[in-house]
N, C-alpha and C. Protein backbone atom coordinates (compact mmCIF):
# COMPACT_ATOMS: atom_id res chain seq x y z
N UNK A 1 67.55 299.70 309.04
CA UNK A 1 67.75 299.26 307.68
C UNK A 1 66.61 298.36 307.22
N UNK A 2 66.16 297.22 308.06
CA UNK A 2 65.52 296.65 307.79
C UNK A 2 63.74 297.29 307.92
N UNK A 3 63.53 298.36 308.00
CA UNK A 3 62.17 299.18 307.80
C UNK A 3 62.25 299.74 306.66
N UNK A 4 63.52 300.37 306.10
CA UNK A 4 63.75 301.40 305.10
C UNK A 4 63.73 299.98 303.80
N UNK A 5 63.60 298.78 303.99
CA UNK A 5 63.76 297.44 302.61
C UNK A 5 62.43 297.47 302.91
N UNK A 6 61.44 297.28 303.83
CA UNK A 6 60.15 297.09 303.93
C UNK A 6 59.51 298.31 303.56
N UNK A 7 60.03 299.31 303.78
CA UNK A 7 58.94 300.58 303.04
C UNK A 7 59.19 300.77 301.56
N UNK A 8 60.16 300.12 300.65
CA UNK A 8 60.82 299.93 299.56
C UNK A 8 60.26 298.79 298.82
N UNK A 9 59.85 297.50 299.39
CA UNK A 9 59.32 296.49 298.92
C UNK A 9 57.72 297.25 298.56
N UNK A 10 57.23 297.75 299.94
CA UNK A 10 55.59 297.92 300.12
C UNK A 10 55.69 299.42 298.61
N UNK A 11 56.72 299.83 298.47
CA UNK A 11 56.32 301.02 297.46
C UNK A 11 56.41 300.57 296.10
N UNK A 12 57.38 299.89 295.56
CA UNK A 12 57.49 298.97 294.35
C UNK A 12 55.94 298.12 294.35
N UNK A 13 55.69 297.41 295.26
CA UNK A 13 54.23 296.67 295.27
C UNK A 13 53.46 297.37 294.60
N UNK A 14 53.07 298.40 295.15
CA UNK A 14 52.02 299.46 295.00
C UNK A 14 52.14 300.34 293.55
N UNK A 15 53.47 300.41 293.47
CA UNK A 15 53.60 300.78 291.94
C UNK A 15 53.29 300.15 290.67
N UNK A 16 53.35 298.69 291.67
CA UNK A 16 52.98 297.51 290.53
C UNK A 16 52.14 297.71 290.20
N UNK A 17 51.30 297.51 291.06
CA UNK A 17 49.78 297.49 291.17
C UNK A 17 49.20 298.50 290.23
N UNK A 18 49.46 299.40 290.66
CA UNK A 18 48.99 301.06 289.63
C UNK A 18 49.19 300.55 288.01
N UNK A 19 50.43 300.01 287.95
CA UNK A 19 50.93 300.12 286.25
C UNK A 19 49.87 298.79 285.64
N UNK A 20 49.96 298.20 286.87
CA UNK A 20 48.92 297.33 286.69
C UNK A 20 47.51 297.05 284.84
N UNK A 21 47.17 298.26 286.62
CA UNK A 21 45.42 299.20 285.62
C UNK A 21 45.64 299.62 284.68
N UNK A 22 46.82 300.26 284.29
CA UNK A 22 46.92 301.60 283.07
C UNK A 22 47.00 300.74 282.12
N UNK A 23 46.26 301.15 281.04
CA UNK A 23 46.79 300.72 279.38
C UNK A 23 48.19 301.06 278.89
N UNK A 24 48.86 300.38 278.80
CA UNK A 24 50.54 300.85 278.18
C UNK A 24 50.52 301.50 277.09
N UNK A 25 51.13 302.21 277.21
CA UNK A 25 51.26 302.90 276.17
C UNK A 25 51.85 302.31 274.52
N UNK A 26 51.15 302.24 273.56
CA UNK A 26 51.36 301.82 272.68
C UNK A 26 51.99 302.21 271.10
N UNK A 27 53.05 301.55 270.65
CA UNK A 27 53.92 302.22 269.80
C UNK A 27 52.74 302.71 268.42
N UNK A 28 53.75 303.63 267.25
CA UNK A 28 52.98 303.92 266.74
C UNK A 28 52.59 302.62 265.55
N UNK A 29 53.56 301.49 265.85
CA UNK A 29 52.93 299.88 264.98
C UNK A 29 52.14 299.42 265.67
N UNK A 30 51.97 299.53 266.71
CA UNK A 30 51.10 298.96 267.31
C UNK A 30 49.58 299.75 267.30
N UNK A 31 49.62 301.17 267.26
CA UNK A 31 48.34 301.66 266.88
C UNK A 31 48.13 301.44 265.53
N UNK A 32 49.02 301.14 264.81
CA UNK A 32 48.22 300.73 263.11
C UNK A 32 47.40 299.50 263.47
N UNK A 33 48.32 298.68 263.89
CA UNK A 33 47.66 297.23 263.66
C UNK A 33 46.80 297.14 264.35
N UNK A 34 45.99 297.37 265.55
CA UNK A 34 45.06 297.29 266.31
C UNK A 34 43.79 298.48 265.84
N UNK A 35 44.04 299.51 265.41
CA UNK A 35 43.25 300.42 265.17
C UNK A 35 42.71 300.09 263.92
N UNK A 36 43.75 300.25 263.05
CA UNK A 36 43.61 300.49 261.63
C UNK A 36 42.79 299.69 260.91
N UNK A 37 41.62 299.91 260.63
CA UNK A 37 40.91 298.19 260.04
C UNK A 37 39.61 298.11 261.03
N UNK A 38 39.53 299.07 261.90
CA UNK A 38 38.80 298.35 262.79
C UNK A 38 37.68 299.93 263.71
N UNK A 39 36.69 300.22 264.26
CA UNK A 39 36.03 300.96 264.89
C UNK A 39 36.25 300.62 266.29
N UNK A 40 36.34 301.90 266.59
CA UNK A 40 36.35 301.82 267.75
C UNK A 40 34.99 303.15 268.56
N UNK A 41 34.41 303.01 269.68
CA UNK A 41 33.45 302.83 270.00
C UNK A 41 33.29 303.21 271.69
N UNK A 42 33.24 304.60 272.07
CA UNK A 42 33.66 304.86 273.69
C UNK A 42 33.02 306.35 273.98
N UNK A 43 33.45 307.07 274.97
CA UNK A 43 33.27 308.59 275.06
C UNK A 43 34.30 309.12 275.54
N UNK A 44 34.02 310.22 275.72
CA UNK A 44 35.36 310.99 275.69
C UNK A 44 34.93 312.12 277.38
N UNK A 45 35.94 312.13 277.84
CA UNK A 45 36.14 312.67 279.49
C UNK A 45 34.85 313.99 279.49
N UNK A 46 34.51 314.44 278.29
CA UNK A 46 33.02 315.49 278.74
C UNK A 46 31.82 315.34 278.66
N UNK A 47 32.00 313.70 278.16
CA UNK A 47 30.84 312.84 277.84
C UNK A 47 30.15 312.61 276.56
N UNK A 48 30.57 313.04 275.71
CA UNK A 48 30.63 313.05 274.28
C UNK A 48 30.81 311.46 273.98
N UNK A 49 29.83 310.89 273.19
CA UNK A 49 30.06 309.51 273.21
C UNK A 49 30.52 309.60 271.59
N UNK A 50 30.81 308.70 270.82
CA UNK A 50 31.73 308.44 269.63
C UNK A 50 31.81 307.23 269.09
N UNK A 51 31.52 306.76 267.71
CA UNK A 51 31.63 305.17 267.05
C UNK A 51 32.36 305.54 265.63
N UNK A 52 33.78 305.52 265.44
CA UNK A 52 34.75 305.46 264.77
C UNK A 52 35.23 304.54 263.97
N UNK A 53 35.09 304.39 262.43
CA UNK A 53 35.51 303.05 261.76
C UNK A 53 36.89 304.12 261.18
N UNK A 54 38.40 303.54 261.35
CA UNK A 54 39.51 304.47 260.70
C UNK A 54 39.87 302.99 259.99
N UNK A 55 39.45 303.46 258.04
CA UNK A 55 40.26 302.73 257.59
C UNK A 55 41.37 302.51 257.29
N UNK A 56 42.07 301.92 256.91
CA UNK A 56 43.62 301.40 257.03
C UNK A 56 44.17 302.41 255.88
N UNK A 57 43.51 303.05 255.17
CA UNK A 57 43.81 303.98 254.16
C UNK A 57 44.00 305.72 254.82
N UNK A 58 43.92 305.56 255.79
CA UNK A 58 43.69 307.20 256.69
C UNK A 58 42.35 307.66 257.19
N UNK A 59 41.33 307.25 256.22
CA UNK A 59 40.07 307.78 256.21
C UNK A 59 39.47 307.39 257.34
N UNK A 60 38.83 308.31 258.86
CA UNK A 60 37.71 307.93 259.40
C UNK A 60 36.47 308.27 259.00
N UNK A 61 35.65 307.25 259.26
CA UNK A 61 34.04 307.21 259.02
C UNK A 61 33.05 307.38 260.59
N UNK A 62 32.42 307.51 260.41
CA UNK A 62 31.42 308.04 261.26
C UNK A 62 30.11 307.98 261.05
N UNK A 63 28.84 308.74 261.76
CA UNK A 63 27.59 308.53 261.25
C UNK A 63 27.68 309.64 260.77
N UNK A 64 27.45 310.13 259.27
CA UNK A 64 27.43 311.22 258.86
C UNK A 64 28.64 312.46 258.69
N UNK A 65 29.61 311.93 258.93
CA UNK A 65 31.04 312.70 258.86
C UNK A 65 32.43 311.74 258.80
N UNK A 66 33.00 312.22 257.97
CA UNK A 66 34.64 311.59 257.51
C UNK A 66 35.78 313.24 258.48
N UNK A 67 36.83 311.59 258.73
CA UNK A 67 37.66 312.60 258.50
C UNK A 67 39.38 311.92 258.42
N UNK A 68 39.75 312.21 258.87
CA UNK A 68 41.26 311.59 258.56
C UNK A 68 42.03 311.07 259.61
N UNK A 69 42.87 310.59 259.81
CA UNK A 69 43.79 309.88 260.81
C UNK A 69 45.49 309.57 260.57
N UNK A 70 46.33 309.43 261.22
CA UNK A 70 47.44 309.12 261.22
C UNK A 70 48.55 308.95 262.55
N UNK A 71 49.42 308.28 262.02
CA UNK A 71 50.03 307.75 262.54
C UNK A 71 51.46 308.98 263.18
N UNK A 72 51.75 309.65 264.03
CA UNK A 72 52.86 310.27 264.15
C UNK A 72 53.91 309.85 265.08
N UNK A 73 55.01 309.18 264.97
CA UNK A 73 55.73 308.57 265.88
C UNK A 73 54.63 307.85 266.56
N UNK A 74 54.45 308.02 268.04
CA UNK A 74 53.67 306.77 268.75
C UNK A 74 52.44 307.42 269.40
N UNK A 75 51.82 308.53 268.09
CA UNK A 75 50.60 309.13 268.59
C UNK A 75 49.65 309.20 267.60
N UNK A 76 48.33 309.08 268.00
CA UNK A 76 47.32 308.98 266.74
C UNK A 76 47.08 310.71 266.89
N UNK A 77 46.67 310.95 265.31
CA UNK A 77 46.67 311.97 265.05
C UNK A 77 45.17 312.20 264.34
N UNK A 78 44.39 312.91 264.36
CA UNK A 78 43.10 312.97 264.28
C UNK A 78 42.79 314.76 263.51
N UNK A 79 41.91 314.20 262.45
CA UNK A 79 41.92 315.93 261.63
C UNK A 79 40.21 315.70 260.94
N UNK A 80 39.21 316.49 261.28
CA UNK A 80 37.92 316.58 260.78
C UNK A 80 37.54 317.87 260.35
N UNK A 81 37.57 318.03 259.33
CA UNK A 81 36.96 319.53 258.56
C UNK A 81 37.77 320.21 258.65
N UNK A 82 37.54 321.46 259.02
CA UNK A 82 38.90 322.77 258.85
C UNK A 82 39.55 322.89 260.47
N UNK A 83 38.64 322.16 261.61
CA UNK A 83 39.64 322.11 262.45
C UNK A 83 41.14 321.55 262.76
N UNK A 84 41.79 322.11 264.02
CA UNK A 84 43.11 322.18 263.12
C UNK A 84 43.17 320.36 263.93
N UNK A 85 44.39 320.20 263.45
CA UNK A 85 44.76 318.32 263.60
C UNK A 85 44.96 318.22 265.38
N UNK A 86 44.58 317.26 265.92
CA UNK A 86 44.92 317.35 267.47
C UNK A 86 45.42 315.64 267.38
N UNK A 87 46.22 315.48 268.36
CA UNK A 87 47.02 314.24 268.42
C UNK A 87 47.46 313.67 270.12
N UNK A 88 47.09 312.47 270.22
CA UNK A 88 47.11 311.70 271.61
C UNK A 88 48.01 310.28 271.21
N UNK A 89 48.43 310.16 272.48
CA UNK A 89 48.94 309.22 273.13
C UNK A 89 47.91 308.22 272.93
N UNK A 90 48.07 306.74 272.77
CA UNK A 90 47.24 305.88 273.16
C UNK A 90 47.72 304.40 273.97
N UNK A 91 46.63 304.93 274.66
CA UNK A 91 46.77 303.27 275.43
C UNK A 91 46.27 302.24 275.17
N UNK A 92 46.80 301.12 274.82
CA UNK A 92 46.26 299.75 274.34
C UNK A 92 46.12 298.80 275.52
N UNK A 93 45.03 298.22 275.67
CA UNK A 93 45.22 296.87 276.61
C UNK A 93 44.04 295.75 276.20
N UNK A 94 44.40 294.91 275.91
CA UNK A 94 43.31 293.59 274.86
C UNK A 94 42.45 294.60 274.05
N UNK A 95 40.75 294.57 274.00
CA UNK A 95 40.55 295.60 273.02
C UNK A 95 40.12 296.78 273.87
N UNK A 96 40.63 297.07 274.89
CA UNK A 96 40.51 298.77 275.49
C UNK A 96 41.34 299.67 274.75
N UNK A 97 40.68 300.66 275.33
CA UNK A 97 41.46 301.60 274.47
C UNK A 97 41.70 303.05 275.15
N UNK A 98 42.85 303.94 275.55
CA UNK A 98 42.62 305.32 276.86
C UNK A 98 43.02 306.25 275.47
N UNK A 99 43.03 307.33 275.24
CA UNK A 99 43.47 308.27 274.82
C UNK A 99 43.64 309.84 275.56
N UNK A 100 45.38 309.64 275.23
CA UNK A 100 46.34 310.26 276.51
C UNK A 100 46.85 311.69 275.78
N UNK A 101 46.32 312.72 276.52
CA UNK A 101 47.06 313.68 276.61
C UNK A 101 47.32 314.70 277.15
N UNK A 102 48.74 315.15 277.15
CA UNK A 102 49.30 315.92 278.80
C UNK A 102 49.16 315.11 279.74
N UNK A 103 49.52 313.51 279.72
CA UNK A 103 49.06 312.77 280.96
C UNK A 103 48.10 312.36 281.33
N UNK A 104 46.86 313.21 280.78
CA UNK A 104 45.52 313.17 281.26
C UNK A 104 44.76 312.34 280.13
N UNK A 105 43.80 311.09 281.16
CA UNK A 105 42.89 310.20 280.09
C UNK A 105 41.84 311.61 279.46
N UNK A 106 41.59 311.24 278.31
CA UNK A 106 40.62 312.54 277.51
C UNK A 106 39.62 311.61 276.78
N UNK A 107 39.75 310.34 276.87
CA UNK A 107 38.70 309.52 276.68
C UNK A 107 39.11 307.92 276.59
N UNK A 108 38.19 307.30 276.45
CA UNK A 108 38.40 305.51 276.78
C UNK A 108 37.30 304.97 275.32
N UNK A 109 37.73 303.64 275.15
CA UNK A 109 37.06 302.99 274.12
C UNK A 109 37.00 302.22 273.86
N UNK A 110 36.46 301.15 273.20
CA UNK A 110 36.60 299.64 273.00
C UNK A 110 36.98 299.34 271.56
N UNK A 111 37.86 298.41 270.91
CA UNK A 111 38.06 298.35 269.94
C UNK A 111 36.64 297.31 269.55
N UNK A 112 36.21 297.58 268.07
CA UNK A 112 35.60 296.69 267.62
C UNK A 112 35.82 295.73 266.13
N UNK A 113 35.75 294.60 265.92
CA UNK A 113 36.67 294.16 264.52
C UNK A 113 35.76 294.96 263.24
N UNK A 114 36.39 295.31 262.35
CA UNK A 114 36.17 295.85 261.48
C UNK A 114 34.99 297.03 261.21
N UNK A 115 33.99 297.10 260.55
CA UNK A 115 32.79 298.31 260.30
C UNK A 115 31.81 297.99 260.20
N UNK A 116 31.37 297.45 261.46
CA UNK A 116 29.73 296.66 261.94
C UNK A 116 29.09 297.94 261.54
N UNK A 117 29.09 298.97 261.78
CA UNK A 117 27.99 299.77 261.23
C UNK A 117 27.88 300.76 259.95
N UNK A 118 28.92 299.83 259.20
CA UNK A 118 28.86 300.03 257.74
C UNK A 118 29.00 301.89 257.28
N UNK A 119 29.87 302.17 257.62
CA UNK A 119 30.31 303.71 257.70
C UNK A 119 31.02 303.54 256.39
């Protein structure tokens, strides 16, 4: 009994630990208020790098391209030109940023305050 509480303690530990690292997952108020207003600035899992100002009005800016944004339940939702809308999970942690989907990180980012590069 007393191995089967010690392999139980040591697995909870370790789980800690993990949830630790991960960005929590963040509601969809919580992606307004942290996103919305503000660029964010990262690459994306094929190496595609990216500097994003989404104003609080829907509109993202970019260098040379707009496109739109929203809020769906507790997923950002993302739509540029005639491609069709694709939508992630996001993880928040101080100003990091994961964007989750099917489980899988599909890119990371840093929040930055407002539109330093005037998009």
């Amino acid at each position: 009994m007393k191995q089967l509480f010690i392999a139980f303690v040591l697995m909870v530990s370790t789980f800690g630990v993990a949830a630790a690292d991960e960005h929590p997952l963040a509601s969809g108020e919580m992606i307004k208020e942290m996103i919305g207003g503000n660029t964010v600035q990262g690459s994306m899992a094929d190496g595609t790098g990216y500097t994003e100002f989404y104003a609080e009005d829907g509109v993202i800016k970019g260098d040379g391209y707009t496109g739109a944004w929203r809020v769906d339940d507790n997923q950002m939702c993302f739509k540029y030109g005639d491609d069709p809308e694709n939508c992630w999970s996001v993880g928040i942690k101080g100003d990091q940023v994961s964007w989750i989907k099917d489980g899988n990180t599909d890119g990371t980012g840093t929040i930055v305050p407002g539109n330093p590069n005037n998009f």
